[in-house]
Protein backbone atom coordinates (compact mmCIF):
# COMPACT_ATOMS: atom_id res chain seq x y z
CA UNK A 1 0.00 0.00 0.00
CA UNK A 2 1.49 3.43 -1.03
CA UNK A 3 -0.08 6.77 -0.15
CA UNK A 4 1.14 10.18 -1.10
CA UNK A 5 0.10 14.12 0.23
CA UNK A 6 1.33 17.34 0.71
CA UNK A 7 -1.60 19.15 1.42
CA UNK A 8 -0.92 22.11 4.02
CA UNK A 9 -4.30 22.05 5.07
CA UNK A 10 -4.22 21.63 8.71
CA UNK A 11 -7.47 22.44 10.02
CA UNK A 12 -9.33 20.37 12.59
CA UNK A 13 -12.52 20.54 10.19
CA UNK A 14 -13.34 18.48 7.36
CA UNK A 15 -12.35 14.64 6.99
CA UNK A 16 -9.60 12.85 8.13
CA UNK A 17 -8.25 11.83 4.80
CA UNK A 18 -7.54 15.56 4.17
CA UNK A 19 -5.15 15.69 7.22
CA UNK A 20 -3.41 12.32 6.78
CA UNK A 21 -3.54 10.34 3.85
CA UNK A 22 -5.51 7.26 4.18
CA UNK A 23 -4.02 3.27 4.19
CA UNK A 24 -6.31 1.61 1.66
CA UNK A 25 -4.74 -1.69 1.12
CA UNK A 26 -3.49 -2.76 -2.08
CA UNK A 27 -4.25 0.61 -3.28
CA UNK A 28 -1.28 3.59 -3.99
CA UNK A 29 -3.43 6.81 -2.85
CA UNK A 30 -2.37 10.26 -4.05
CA UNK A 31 -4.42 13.25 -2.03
CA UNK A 32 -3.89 17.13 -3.84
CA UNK A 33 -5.55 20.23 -3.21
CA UNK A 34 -6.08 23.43 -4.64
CA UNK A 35 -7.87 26.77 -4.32
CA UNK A 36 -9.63 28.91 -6.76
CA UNK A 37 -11.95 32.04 -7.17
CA UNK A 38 -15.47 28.75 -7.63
CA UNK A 39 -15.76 25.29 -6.72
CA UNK A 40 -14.84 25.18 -10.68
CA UNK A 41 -11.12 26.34 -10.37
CA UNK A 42 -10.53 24.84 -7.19
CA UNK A 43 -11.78 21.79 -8.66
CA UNK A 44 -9.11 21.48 -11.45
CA UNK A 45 -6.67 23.21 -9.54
CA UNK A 46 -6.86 20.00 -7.46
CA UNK A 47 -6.52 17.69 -10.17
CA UNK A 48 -4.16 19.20 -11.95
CA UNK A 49 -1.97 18.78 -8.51
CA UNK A 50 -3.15 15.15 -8.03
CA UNK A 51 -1.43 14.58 -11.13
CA UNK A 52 1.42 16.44 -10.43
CA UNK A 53 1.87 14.48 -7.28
CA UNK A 54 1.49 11.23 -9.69
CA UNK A 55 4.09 12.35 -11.83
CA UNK A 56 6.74 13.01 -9.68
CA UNK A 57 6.34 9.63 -8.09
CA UNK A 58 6.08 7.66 -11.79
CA UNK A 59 9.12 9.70 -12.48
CA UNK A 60 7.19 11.60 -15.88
CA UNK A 61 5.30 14.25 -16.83
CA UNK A 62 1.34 12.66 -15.97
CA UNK A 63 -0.34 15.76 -16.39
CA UNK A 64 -0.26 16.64 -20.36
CA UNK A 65 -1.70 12.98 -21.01
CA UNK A 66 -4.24 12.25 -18.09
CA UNK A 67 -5.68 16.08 -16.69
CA UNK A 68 -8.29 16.67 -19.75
CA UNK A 69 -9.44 13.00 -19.19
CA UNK A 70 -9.41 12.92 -15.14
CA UNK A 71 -11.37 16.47 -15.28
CA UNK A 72 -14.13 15.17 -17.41
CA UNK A 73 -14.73 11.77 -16.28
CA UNK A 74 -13.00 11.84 -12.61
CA UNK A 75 -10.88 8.68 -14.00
CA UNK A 76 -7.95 7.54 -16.08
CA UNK A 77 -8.74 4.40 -17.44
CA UNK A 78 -5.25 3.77 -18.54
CA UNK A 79 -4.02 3.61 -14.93
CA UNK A 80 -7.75 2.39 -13.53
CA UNK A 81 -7.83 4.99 -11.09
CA UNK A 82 -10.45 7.70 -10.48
CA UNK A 83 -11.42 9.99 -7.84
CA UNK A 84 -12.78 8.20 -5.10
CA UNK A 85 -13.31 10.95 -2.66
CA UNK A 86 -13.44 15.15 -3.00
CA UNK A 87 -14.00 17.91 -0.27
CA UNK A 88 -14.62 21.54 -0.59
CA UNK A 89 -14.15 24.46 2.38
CA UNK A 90 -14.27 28.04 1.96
CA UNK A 91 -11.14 29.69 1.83
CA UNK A 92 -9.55 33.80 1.48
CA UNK A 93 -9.42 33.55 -1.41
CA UNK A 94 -12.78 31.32 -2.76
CA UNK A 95 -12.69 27.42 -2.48
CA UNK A 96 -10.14 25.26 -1.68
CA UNK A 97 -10.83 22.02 -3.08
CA UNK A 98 -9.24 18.80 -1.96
CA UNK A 99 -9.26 15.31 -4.15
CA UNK A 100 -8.19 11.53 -3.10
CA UNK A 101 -6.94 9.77 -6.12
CA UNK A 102 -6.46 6.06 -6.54
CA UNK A 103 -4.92 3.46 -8.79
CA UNK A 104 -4.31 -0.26 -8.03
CA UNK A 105 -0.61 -0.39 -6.35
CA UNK A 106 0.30 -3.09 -8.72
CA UNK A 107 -0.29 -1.27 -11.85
CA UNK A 108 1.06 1.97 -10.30
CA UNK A 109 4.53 0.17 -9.58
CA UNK A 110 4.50 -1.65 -12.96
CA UNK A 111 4.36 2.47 -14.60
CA UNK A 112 7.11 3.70 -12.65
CA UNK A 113 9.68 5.12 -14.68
CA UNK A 114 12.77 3.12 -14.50
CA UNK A 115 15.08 6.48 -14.15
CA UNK A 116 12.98 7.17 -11.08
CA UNK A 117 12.83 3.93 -9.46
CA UNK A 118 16.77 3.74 -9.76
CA UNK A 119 16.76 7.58 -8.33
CA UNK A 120 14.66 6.61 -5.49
CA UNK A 121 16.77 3.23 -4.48
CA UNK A 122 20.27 5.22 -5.03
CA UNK A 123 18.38 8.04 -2.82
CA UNK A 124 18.16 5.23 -0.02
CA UNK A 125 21.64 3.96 -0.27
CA UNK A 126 23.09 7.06 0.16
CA UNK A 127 20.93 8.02 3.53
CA UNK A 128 22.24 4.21 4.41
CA UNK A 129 26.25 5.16 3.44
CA UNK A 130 25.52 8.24 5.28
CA UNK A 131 24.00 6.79 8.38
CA UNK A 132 26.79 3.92 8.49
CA UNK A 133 29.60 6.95 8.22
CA UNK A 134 27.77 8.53 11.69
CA UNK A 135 28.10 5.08 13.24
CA UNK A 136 31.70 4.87 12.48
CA UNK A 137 32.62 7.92 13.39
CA UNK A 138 30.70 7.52 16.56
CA UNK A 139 32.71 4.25 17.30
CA UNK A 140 35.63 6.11 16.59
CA UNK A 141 36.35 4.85 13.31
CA UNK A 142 37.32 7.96 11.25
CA UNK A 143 38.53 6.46 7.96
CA UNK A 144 35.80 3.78 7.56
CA UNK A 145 33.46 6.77 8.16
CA UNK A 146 35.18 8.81 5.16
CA UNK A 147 35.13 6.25 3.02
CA UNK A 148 31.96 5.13 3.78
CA UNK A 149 30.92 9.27 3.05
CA UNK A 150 33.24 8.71 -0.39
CA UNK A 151 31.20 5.79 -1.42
CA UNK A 152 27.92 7.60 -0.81
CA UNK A 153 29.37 10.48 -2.97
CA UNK A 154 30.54 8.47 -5.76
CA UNK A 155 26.82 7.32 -5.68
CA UNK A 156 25.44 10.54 -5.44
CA UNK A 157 27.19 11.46 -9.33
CA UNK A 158 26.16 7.94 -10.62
CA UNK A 159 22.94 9.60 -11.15
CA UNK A 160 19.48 11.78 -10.16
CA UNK A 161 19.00 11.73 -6.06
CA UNK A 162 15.94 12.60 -4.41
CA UNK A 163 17.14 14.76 -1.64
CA UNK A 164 19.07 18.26 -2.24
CA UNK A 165 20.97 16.96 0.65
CA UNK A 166 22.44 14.34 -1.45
CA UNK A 167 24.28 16.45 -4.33
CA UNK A 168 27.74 16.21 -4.85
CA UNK A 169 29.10 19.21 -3.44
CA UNK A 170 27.08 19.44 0.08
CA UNK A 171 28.60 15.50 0.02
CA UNK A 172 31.88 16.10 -0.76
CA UNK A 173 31.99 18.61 2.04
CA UNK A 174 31.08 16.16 4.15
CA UNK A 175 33.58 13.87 3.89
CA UNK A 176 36.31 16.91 3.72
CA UNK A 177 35.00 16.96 7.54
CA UNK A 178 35.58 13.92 8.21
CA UNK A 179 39.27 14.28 7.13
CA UNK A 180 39.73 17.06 8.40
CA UNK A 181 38.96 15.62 11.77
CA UNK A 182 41.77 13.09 11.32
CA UNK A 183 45.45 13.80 12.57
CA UNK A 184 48.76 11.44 12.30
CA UNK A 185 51.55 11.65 14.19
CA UNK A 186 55.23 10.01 14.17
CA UNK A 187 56.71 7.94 16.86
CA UNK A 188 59.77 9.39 18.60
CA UNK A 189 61.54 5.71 17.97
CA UNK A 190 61.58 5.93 14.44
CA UNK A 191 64.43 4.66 13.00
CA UNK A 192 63.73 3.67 9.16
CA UNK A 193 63.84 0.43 9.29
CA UNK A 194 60.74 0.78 11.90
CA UNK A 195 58.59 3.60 12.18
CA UNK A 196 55.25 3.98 14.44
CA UNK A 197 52.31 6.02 13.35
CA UNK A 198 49.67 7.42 15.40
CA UNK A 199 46.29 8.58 13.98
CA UNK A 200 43.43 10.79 16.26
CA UNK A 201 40.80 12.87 15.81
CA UNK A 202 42.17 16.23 16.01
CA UNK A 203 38.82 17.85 17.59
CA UNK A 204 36.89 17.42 20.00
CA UNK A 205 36.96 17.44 23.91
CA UNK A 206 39.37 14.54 24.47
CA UNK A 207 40.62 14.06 20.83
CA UNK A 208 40.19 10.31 20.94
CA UNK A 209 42.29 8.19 19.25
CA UNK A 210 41.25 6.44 15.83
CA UNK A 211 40.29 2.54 16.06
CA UNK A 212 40.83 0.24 12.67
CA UNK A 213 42.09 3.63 10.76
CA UNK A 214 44.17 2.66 7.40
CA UNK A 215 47.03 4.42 7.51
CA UNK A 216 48.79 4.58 3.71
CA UNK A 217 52.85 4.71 3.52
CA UNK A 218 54.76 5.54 0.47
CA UNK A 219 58.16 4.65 0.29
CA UNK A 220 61.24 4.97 -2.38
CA UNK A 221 62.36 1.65 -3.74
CA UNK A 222 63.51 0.43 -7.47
CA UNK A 223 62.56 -1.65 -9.60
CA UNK A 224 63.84 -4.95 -11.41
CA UNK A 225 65.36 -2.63 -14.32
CA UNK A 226 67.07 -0.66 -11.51
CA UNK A 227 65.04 2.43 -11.35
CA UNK A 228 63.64 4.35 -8.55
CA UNK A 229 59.87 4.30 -7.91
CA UNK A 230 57.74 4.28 -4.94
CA UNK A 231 55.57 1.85 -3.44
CA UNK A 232 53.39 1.76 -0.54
CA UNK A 233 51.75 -0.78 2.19
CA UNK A 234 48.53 -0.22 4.17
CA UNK A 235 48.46 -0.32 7.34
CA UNK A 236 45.70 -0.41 9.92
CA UNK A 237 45.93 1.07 13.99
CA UNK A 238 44.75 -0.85 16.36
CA UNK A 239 42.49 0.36 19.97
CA UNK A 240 44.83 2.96 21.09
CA UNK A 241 45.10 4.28 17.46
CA UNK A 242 49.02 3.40 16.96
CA UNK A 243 50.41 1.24 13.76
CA UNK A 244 53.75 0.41 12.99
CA UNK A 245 55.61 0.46 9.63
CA UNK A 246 58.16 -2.20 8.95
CA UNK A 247 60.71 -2.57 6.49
CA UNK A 248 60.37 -5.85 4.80
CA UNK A 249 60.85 -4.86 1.35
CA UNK A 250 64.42 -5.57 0.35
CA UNK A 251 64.34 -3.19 -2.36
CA UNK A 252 63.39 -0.12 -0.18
CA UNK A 253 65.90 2.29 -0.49
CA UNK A 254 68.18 2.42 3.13
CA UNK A 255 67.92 6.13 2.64
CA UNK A 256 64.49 8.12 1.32
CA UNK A 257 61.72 9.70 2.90
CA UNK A 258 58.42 7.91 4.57
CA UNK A 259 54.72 9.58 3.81
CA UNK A 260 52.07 8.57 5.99
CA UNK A 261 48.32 9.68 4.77
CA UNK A 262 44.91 8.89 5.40
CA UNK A 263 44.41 5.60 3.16
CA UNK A 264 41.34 6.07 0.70
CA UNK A 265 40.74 2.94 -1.77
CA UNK A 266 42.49 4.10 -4.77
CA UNK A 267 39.63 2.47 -7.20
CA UNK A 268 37.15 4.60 -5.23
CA UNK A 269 38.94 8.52 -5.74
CA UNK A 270 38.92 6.76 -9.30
CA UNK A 271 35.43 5.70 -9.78
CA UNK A 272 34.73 9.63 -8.53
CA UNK A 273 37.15 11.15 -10.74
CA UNK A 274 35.57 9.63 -13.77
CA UNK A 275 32.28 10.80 -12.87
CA UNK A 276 32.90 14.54 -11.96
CA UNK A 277 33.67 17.36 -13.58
CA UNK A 278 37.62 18.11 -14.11
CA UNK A 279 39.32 19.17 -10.78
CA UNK A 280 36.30 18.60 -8.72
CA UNK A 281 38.53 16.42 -6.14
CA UNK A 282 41.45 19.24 -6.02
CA UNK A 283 39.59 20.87 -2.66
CA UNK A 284 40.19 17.56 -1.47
CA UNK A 285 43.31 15.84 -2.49
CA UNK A 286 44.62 19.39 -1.02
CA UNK A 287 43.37 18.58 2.55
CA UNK A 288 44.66 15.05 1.79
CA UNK A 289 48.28 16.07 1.16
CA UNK A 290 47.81 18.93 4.00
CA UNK A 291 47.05 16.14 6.84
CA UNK A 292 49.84 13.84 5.81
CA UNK A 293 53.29 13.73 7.36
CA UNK A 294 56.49 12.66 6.47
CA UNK A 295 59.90 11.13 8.12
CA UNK A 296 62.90 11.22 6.62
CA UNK A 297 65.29 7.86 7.79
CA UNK A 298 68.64 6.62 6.97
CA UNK A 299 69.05 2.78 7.98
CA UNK A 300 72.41 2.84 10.03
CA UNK A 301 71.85 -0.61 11.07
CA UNK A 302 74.96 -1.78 8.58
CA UNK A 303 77.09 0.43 7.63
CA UNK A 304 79.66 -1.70 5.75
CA UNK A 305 79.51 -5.56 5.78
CA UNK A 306 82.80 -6.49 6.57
CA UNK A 307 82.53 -10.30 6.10
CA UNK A 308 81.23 -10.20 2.22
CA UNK A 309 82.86 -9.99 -0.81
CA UNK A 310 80.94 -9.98 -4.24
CA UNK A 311 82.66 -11.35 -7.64
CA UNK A 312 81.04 -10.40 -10.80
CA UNK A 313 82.41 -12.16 -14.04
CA UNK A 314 80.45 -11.80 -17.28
CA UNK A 315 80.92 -14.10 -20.60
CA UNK A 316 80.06 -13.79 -24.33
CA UNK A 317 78.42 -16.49 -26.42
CA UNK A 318 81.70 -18.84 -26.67
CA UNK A 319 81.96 -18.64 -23.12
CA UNK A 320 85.05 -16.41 -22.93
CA UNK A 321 85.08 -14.28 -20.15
CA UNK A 322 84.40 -10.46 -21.13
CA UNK A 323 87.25 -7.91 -20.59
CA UNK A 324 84.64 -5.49 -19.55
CA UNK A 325 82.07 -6.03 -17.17
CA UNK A 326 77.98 -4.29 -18.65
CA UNK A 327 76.92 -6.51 -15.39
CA UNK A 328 79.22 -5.19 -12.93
CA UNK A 329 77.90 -0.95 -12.71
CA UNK A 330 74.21 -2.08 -13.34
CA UNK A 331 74.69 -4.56 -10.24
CA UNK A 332 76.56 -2.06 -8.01
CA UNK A 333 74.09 0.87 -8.74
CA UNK A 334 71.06 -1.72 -8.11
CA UNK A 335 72.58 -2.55 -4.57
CA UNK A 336 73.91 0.42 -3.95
CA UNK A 337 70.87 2.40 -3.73
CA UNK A 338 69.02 -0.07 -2.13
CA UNK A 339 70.63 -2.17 -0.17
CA UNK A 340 71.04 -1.07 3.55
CA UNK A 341 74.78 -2.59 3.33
CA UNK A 342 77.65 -1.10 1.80
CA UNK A 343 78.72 -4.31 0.34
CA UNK A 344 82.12 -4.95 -1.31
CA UNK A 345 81.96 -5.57 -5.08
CA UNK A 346 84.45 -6.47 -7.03
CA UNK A 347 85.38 -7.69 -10.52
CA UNK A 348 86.03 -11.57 -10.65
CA UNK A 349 88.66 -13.20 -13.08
CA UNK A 350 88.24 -17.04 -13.94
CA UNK A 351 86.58 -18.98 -16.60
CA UNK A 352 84.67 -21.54 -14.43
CA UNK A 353 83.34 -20.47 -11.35
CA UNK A 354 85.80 -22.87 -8.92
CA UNK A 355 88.19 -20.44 -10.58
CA UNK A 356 86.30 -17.07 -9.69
CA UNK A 357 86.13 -18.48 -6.45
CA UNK A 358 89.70 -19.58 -6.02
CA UNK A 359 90.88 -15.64 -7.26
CA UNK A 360 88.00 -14.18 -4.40
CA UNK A 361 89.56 -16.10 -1.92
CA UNK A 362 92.87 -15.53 -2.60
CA UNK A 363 92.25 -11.70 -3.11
CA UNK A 364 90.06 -10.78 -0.15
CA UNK A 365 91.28 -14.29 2.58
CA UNK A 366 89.58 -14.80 5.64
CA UNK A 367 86.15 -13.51 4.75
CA UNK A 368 82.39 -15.23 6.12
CA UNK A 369 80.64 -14.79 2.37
CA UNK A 370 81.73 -15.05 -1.04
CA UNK A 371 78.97 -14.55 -3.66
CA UNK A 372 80.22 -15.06 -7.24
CA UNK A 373 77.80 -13.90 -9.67
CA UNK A 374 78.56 -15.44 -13.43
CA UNK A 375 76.22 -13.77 -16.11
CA UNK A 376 76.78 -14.87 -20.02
CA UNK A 377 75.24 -14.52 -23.44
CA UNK A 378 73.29 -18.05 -24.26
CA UNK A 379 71.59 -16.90 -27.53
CA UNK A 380 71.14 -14.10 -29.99
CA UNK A 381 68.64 -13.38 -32.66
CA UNK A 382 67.47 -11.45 -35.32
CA UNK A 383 64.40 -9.18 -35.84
CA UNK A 384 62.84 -6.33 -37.65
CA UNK A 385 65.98 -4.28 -38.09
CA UNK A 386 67.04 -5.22 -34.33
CA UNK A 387 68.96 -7.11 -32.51
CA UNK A 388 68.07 -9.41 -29.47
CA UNK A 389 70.47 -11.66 -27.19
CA UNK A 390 69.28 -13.10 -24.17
CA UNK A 391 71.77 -14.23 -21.04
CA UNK A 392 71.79 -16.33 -18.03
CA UNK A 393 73.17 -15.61 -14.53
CA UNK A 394 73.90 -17.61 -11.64
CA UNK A 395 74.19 -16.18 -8.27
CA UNK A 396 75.93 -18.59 -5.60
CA UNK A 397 76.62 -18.33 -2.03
CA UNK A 398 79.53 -19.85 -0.58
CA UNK A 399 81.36 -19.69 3.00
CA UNK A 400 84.46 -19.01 4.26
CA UNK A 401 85.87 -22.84 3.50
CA UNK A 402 84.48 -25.28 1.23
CA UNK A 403 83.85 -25.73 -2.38
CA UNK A 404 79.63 -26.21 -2.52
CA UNK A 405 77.57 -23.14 -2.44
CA UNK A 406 75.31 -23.24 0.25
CA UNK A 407 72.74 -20.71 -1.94
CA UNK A 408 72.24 -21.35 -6.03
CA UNK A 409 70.03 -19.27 -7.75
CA UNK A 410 69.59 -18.70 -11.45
CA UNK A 411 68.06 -16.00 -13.95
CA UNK A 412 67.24 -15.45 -17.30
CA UNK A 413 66.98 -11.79 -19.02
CA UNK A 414 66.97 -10.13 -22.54
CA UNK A 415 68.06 -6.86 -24.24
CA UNK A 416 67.29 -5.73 -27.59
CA UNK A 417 69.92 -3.24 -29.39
CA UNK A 418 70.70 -1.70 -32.82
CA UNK A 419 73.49 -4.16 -33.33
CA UNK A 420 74.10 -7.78 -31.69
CA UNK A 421 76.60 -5.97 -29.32
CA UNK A 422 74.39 -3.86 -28.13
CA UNK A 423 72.30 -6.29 -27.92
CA UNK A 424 74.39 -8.49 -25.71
CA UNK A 425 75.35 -5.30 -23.25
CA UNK A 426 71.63 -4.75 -23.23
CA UNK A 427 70.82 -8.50 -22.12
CA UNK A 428 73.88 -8.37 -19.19
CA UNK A 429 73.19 -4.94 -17.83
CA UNK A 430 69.51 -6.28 -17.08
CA UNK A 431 71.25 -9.50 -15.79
CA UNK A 432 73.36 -7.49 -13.32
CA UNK A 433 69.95 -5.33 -12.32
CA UNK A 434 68.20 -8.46 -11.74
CA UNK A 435 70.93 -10.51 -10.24
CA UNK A 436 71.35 -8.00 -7.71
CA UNK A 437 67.50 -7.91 -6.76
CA UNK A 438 67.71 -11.48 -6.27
CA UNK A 439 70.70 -11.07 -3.79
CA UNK A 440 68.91 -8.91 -1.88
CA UNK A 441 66.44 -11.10 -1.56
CA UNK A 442 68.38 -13.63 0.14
CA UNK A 443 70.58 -10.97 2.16
């Protein structure tokens, strides 16, 4: 049963129906009014606001195609509703006229305009993102109460809402409160290598601290090819609002800068982004940078391993060894700027690796670790005015005695160039980049 009024009619005379709209079951009841110089006017003034009423609801204009028939035969046969029910009172200005309308509720969902039904159900969700933000936020959950504000924004511009509440800007300040309320903080133990975060709410009374809040942190790192980018890891506080950043990515850089910020899905500022007009998240990703903080850490936790020497030795196709290393400054820039070591690298001379061993040894005695990493061309081709050779490493651990690594691992990488040797220097420096990623991951 559906029943719609807005009549403003709030005298204590006259029927009940004209007060409160009436629960006729199985029925969708639509009650207007109007006022007019004669019972005549008021009359269609009436109708034509039952139909109005009808309209918006239906989500389409109802009054160009039903009025002439509903005001000559009190029906629309279409819709198989009629006036059922009509009351007249004297009013300032002549007659107001009041008119119940009904329809069967089956039929009258069946005509709803698809555009409005979605309007109306993407109306609710957003009252329910909204009212599950104020519950967070009460439980002191800031970020799962912005996002939850983001998600009912990036609803609000998936199409029409219902409420003028509900538009994208009044929503968009709304969850620029919500961040605005948050405030991180860096632990006085930071060191680089561990770093603790604290998030609050900056206002309030007793500026409570902020339970389950996802903390993002950006760090510098490189990549396999050996170039610097930044990554980042989530992180989440726990009851007394305090997370802790760990460095467990051997590629991290042992010197950089940390930036902690309010985590936001990044599929979410997306899906909003695509949606909006150009720059309409600027207001925002401003306060975003504004509350984040930053740390700048060196690791000193090794300065300079003093028990590890690293041989490089690189090889062309025939398996001679190479006169000039392309391995040997791709692997020592990789591990250089990553590594939180200052390891000692150095060329190594031999054609098998016993013998690249045997030359470490003797060069650099008495050591804990020798790592001899062999890299060599293995094949070469041909291609559209290009060149392509493709080489294999092997990275192996061994102690201070004995003649079995205790570590093997093994790579494969290519290089393309205009020429086979450039090719080939192509294939190795990648082979140093990578060989040294892989070291680090065993470090």
């Amino acid at each position: 049963m559906l029943l719609f009024s807005c009549t403003t009619f709030t005298s204590s005379e006259g029927p009940e129906w004209t007060r409160e709209t009436p629960h006729h079951p199985g029925m969708a009841v639509f009650v207007g009014s109007g006022t007019g110089r004669d019972e005549t006017a008021a009359r269609a003034a009436a109708y034509m606001n039952v139909l109005e009423k009808l309209g918006s609801e239906l989500g389409y204009d109802a009054v160009s195609p039903y009025y002439r028939e509903l005001l000559s035969s009190n029906s629309i046969i279409s819709l198989q509703g009629s006036i059922t029910n009509t009351y007249t009172s004297p009013a300032s200005e002549g007659v107001m006229y009041f008119a119940m309308f009904e329809m069967p509720e089956s039929l009258y969902l069946s005509s709803r305009d698809a555009e409005y039904s979605a309007s109306l159900e993407r109306t609710d969700d957003i009252a329910s993102l909204l009212e599950s933000a104020l519950s967070h936020y009460r439980n002191n959950e800031d970020t799962e109460a912005l996002i939850a504000s983001l998600n009912a924004l990036d609803l609000s511009l998936s199409g029409p809402v219902l409420n003028d509440e509900f538009s994208p800007g009044i929503l968009l300040d709304r969850a620029m409160e919500y961040l605005g309320n948050i405030k991180l903080e860096i632990g006085r133990d930071a060191d680089g290598s561990s770093v603790s975060v604290r998030m609050k709410r900056a206002r309030g009374l007793l500026h409570p601290d902020v339970v389950n809040g996802l903390v993002s942190v950006e760090y510098p790192m490189v990549n396999g090819d050996g170039d610097d980018q930044t990554s980042s890891v989530v992180l989440r506080t726990d009851r007394k609002g305090n997370a802790e950043f760990f460095r467990t990515n051997p590629y991290m850089l042992w010197e950089g800068t940390l930036t902690f910020s309010v985590y936001i899905p990044p599929s979410l500022l997306d899906s909003i982004e695509s949606k909006a007009f150009e720059g309409f998240l600027n207001p925002f990703y401003d306060l975003l940078s504004l509350r984040s903080v930053k740390y700048s850490y060196r690791d000193e936790s090794k300065s300079f391993d003093e028990e590890t020497v690293i041989a490089i030795a690189d090889y062309d196709e025939e398996g001679s060894q190479m006169e000039s290393s392309p391995s040997f400054p791709a692997f020592s820039s990789y591990l250089q700027s990553a590594s939180t070591a200052e390891y000692l690298i150095v060329m190594g001379y031999g054609e098998e690796e016993r013998d690249v061993l045997s030359y470490a040894r003797r060069a650099y005695p008495g050591l804990g670790n020798y790592i001899i990493v062999r890299s060599g061309i293995v094949d070469r081709t041909e291609g559209a005015e290009r060149s392509y050779s493709r080489a294999e490493s092997m990275v192996s651990f061994y102690g201070r005695e004995g003649e079995s690594p205790y570590i093997v691992r093994t790579l494969s990488t290519a290089g393309g160039g205009e020429n086979p040797d450039a090719a080939g220097k192509a294939a190795l420096e990648r082979a140093g980049m990578a060989a040294a990623g892989m070291l680090l991951s065993e470090l």
